[in-house]
C-alpha atoms as a PDB file:
ATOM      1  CA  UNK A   1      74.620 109.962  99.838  1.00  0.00           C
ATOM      2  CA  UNK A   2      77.535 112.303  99.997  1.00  0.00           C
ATOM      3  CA  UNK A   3      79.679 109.012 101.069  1.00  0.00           C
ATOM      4  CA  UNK A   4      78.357 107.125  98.294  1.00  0.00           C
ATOM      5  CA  UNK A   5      79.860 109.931  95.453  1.00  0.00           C
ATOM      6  CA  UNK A   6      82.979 109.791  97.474  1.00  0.00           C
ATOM      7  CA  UNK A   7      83.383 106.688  96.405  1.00  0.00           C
ATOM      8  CA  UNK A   8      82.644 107.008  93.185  1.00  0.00           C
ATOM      9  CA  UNK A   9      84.930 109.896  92.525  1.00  0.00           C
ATOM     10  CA  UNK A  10      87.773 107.700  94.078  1.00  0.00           C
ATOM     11  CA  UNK A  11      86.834 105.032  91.561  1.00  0.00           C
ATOM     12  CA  UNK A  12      86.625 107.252  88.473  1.00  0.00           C
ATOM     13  CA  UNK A  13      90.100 108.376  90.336  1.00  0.00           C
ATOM     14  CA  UNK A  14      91.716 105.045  89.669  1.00  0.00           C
ATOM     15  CA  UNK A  15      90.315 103.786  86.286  1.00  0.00           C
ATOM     16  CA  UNK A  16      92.874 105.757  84.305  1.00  0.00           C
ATOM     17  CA  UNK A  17      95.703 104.082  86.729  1.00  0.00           C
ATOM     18  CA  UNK A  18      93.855 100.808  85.999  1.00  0.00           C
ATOM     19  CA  UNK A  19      94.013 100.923  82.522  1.00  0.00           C
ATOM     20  CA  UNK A  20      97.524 101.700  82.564  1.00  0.00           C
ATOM     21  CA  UNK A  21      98.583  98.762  84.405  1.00  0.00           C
ATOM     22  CA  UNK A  22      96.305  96.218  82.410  1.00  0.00           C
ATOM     23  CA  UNK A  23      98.152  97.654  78.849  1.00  0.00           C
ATOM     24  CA  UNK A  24     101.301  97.338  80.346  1.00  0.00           C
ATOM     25  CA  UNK A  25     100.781  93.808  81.510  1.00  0.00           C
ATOM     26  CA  UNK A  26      99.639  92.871  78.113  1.00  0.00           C
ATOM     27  CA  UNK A  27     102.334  94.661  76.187  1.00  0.00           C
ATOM     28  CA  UNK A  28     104.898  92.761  78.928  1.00  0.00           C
ATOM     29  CA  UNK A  29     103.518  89.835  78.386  1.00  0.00           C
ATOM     30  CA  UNK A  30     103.781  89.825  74.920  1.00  0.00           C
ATOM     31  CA  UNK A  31     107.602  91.338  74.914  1.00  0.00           C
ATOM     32  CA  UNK A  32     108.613  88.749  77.425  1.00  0.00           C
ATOM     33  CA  UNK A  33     107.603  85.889  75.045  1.00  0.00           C
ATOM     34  CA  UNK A  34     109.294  87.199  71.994  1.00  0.00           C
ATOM     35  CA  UNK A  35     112.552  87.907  74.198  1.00  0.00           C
ATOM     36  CA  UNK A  36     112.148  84.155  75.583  1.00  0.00           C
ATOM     37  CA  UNK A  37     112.195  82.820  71.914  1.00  0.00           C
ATOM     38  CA  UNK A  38     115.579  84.073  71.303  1.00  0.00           C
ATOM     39  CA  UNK A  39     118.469  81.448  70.630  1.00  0.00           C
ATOM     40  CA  UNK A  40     121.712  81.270  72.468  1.00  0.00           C
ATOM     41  CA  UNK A  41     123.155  82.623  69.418  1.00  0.00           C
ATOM     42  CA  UNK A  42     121.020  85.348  68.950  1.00  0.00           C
ATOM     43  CA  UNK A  43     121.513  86.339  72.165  1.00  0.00           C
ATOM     44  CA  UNK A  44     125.190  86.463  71.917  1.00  0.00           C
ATOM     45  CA  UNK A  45     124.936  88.074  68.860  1.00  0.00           C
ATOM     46  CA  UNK A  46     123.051  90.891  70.088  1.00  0.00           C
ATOM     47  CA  UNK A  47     124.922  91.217  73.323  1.00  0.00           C
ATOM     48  CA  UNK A  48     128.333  91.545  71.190  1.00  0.00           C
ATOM     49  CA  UNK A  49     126.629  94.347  69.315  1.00  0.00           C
ATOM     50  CA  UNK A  50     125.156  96.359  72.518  1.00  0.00           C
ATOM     51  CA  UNK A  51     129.071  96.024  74.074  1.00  0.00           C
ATOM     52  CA  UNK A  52     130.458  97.581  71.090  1.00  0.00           C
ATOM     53  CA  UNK A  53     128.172 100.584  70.881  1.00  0.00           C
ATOM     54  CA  UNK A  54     128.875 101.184  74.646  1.00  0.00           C
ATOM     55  CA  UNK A  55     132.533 100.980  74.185  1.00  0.00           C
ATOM     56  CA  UNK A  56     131.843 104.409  71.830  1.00  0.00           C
ATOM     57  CA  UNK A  57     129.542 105.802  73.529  1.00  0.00           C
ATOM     58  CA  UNK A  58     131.117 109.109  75.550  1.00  0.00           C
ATOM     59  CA  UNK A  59     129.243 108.597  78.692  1.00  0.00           C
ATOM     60  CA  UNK A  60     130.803 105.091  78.983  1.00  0.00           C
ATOM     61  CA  UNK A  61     133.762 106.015  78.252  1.00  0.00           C
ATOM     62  CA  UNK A  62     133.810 108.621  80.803  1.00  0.00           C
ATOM     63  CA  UNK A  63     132.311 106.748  83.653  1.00  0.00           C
ATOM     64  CA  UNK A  64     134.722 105.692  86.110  1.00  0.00           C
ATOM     65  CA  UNK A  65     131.718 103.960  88.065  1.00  0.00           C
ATOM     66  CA  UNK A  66     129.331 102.083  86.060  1.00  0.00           C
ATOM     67  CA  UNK A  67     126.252 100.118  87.304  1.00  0.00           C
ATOM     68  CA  UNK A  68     124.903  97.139  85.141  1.00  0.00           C
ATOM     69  CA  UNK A  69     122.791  93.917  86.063  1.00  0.00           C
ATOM     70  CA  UNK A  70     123.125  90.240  86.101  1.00  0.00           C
ATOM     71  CA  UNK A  71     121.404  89.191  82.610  1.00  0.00           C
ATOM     72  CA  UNK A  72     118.314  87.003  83.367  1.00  0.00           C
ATOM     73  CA  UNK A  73     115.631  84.858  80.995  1.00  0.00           C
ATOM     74  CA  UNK A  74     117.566  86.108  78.000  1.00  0.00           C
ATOM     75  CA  UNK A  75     118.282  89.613  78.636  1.00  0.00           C
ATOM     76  CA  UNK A  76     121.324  91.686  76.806  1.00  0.00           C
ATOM     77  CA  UNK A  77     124.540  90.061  78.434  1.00  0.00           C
ATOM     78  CA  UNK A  78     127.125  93.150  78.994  1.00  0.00           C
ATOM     79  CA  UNK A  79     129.015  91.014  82.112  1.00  0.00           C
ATOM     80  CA  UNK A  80     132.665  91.416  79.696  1.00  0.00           C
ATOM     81  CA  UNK A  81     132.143  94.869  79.462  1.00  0.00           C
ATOM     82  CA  UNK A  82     134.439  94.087  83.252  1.00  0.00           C
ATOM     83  CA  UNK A  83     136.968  91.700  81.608  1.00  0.00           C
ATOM     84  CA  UNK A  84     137.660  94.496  78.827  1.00  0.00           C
ATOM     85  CA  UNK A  85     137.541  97.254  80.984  1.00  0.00           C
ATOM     86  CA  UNK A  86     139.317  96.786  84.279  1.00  0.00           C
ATOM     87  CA  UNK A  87     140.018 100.197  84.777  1.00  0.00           C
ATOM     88  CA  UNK A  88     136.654 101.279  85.731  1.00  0.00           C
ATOM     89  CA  UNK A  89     134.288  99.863  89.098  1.00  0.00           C
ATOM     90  CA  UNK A  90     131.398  97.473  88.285  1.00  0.00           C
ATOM     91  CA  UNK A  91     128.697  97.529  90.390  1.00  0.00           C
ATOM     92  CA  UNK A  92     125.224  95.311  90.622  1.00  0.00           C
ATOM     93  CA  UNK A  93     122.148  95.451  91.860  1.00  0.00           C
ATOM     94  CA  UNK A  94     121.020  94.179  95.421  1.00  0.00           C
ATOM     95  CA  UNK A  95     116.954  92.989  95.301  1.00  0.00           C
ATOM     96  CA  UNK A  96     115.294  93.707  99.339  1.00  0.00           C
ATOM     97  CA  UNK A  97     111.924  94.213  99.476  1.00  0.00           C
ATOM     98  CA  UNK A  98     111.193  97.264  97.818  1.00  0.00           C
ATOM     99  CA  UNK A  99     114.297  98.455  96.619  1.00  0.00           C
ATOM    100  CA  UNK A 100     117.822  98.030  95.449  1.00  0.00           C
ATOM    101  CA  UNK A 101     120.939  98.362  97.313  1.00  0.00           C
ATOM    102  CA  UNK A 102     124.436  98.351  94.959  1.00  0.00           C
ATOM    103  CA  UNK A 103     127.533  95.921  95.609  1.00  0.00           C
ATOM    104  CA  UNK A 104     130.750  95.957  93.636  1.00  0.00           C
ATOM    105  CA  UNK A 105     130.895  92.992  90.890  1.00  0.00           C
ATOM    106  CA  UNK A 106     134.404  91.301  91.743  1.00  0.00           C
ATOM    107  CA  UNK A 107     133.407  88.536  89.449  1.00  0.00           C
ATOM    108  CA  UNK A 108     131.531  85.545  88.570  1.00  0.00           C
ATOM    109  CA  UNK A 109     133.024  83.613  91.713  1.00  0.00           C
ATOM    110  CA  UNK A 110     131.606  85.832  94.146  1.00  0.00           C
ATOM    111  CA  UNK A 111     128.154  86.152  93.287  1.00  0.00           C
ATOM    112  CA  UNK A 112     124.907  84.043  95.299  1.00  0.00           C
ATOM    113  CA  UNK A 113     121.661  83.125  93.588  1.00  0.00           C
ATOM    114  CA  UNK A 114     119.466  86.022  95.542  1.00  0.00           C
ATOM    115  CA  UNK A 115     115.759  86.843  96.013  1.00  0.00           C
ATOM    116  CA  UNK A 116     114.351  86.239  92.355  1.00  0.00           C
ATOM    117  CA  UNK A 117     117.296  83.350  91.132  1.00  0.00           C
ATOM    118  CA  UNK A 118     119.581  86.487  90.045  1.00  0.00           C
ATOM    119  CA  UNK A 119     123.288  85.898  91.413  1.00  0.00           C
ATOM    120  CA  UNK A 120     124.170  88.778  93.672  1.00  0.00           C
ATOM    121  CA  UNK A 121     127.620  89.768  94.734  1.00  0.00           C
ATOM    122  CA  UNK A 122     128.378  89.161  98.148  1.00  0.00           C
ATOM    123  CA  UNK A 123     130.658  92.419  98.388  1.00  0.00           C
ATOM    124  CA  UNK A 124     130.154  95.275 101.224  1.00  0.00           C
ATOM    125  CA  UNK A 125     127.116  98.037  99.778  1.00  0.00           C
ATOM    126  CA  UNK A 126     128.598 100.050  97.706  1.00  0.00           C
ATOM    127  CA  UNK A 127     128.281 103.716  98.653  1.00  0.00           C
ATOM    128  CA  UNK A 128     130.115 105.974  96.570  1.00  0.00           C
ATOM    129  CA  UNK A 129     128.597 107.887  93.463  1.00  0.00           C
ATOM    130  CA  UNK A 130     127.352 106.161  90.200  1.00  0.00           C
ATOM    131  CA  UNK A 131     128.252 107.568  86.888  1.00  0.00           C
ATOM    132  CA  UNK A 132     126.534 105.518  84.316  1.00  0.00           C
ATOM    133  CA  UNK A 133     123.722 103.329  85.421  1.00  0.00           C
ATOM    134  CA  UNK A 134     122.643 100.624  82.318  1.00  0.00           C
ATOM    135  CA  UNK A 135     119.277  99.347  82.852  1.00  0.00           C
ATOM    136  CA  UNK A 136     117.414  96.173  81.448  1.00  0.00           C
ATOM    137  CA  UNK A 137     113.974  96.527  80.070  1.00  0.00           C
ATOM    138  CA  UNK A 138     111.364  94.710  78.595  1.00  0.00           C
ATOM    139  CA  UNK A 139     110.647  97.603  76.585  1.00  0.00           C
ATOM    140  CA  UNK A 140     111.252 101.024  76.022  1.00  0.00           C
ATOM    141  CA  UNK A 141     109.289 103.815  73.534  1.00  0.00           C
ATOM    142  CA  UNK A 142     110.435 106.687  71.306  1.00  0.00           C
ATOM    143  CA  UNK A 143     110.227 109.257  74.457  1.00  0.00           C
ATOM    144  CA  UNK A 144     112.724 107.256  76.114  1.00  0.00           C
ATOM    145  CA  UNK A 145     110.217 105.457  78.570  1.00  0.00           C
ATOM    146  CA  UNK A 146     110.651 102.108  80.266  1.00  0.00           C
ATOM    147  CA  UNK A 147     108.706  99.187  80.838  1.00  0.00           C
ATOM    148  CA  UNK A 148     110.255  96.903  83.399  1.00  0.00           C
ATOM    149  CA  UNK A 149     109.663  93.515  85.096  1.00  0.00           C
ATOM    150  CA  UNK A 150     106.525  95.138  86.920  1.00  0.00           C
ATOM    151  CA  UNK A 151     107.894  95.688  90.249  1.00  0.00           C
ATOM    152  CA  UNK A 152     108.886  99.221  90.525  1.00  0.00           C
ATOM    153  CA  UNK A 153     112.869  98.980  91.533  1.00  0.00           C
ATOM    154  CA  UNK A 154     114.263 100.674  88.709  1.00  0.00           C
ATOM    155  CA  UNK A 155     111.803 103.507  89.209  1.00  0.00           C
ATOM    156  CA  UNK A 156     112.406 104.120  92.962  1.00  0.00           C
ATOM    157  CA  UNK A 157     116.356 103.366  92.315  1.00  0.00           C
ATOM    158  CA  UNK A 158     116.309 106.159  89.915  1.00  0.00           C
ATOM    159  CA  UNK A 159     114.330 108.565  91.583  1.00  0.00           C
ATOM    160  CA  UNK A 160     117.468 108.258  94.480  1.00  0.00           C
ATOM    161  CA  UNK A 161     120.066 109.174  92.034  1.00  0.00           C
ATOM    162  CA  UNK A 162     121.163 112.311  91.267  1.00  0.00           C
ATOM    163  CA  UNK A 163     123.950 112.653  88.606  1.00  0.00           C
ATOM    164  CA  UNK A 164     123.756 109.131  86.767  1.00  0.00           C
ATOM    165  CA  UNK A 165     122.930 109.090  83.413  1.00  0.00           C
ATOM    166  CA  UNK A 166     120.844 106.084  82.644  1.00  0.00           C
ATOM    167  CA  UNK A 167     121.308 104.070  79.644  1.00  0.00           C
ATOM    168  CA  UNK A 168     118.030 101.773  78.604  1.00  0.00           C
ATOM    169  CA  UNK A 169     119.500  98.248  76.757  1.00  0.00           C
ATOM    170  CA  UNK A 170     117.528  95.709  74.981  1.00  0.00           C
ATOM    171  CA  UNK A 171     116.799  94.453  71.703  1.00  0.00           C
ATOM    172  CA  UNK A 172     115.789  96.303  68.400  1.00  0.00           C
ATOM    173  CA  UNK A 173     112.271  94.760  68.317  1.00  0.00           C
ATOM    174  CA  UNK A 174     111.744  95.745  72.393  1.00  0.00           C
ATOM    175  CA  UNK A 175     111.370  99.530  70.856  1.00  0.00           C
ATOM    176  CA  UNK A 176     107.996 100.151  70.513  1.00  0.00           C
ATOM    177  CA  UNK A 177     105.610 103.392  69.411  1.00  0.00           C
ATOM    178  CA  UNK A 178     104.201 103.905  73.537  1.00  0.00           C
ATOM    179  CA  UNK A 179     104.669 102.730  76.618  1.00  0.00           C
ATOM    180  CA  UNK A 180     101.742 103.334  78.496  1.00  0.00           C
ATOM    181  CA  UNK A 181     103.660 105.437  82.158  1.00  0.00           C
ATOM    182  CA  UNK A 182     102.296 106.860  84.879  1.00  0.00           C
ATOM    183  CA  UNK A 183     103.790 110.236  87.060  1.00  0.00           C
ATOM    184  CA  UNK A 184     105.995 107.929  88.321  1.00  0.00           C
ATOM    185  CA  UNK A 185     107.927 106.156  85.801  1.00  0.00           C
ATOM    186  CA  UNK A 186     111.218 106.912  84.856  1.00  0.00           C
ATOM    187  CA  UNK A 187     112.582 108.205  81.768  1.00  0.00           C
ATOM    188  CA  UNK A 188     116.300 107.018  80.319  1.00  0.00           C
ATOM    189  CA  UNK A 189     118.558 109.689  79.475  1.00  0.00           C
ATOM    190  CA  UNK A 190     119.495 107.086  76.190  1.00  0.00           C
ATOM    191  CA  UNK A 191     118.669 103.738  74.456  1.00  0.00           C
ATOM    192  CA  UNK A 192     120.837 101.465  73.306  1.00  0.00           C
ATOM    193  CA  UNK A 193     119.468  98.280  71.568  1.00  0.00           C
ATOM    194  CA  UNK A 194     120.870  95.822  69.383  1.00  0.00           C
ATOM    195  CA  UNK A 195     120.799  96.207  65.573  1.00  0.00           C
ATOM    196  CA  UNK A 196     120.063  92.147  64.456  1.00  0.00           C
ATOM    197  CA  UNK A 197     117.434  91.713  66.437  1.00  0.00           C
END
């Protein structure tokens, strides 16, 4: 008997978790199809917008390290932010099996379709310190919450770093009211979305 309420506490344990995950794989779901919608142009459009905010935003423009991502199934594209600014390190992210290890971006030229199709430098790790981390989302709430691809990198990443101040970027209509978290999701410090779209 005792054994049998065991198991039912564990269950009533894991119901909330449950319903977490089954709201955020609708709301992704949903997100995801309205981001793979977008036109070429659109997506430029929006990209071109999202540089220039970062380009006046002070913790940017401080960074002397800054880690971005390879833009995937129509995500924000801030790859030029290296062409205009030379001055400061590029890094991207690394995909192993359950987490992320950071390589210098050298350029287009030196990058290798990796684990999920995303090209991935083939530069040493990188292991000095990350100012500015800008993350991709699929969508991101009012408290500054995240909702990613679903398999927990950004989370764990984040929960490694110390000083980086981590930027959210997406589109204007990838800002919703909630985004269903759990203990251990990740809050950005900042948003930055695009204003057409």
């Amino acid at each position: 008997m005792y054994m049998f309420q065991s198991v039912i506490e564990d269950i009533k344990k894991l119901l909330p978790s449950y319903k977490t995950q089954k709201q955020k794989k609708d709301l992704r779901a949903h997100l995801l199809q309205k981001r793979r919608l977008l036109t070429a142009d659109v997506v430029a459009t929006c990209s071109d917008e999202v540089i220039t905010q970062l380009l006046g935003n002070p913790a940017y423009q401080q960074a002397k390290t800054v880690m971005f991502y390879y833009p995937a199934n129509n995500e924000i594209n801030l790859l030029r932010l290296a062409e205009i600014n030379p001055d400061k390190q590029f890094l991207l992210p690394v995909t192993h099996r359950h987490t992320i290890e950071v390589r210098p971006f050298v350029g287009k030229d030196n990058l290798k379709r990796g684990k999920f199709g995303i090209p991935e430098p083939q530069t040493p790790t990188f292991r000095g310190n990350i100012d500015l981390l800008l993350v991709p989302g699929v969508g991101y709430d009012k408290q500054l919450y995240r909702l990613g691809r679903g398999g927990g990198y950004y989370d764990r990443f984040i929960s490694s770093l110390k000083k980086a101040r981590k930027i959210g970027i997406g589109y204007r209509f990838q800002l919703v009211e909630h985004i269903p978290h759990n203990h251990h999701d990740k809050k950005m410090d900042e948003i930055i979305l695009s204003q057409t779209y």
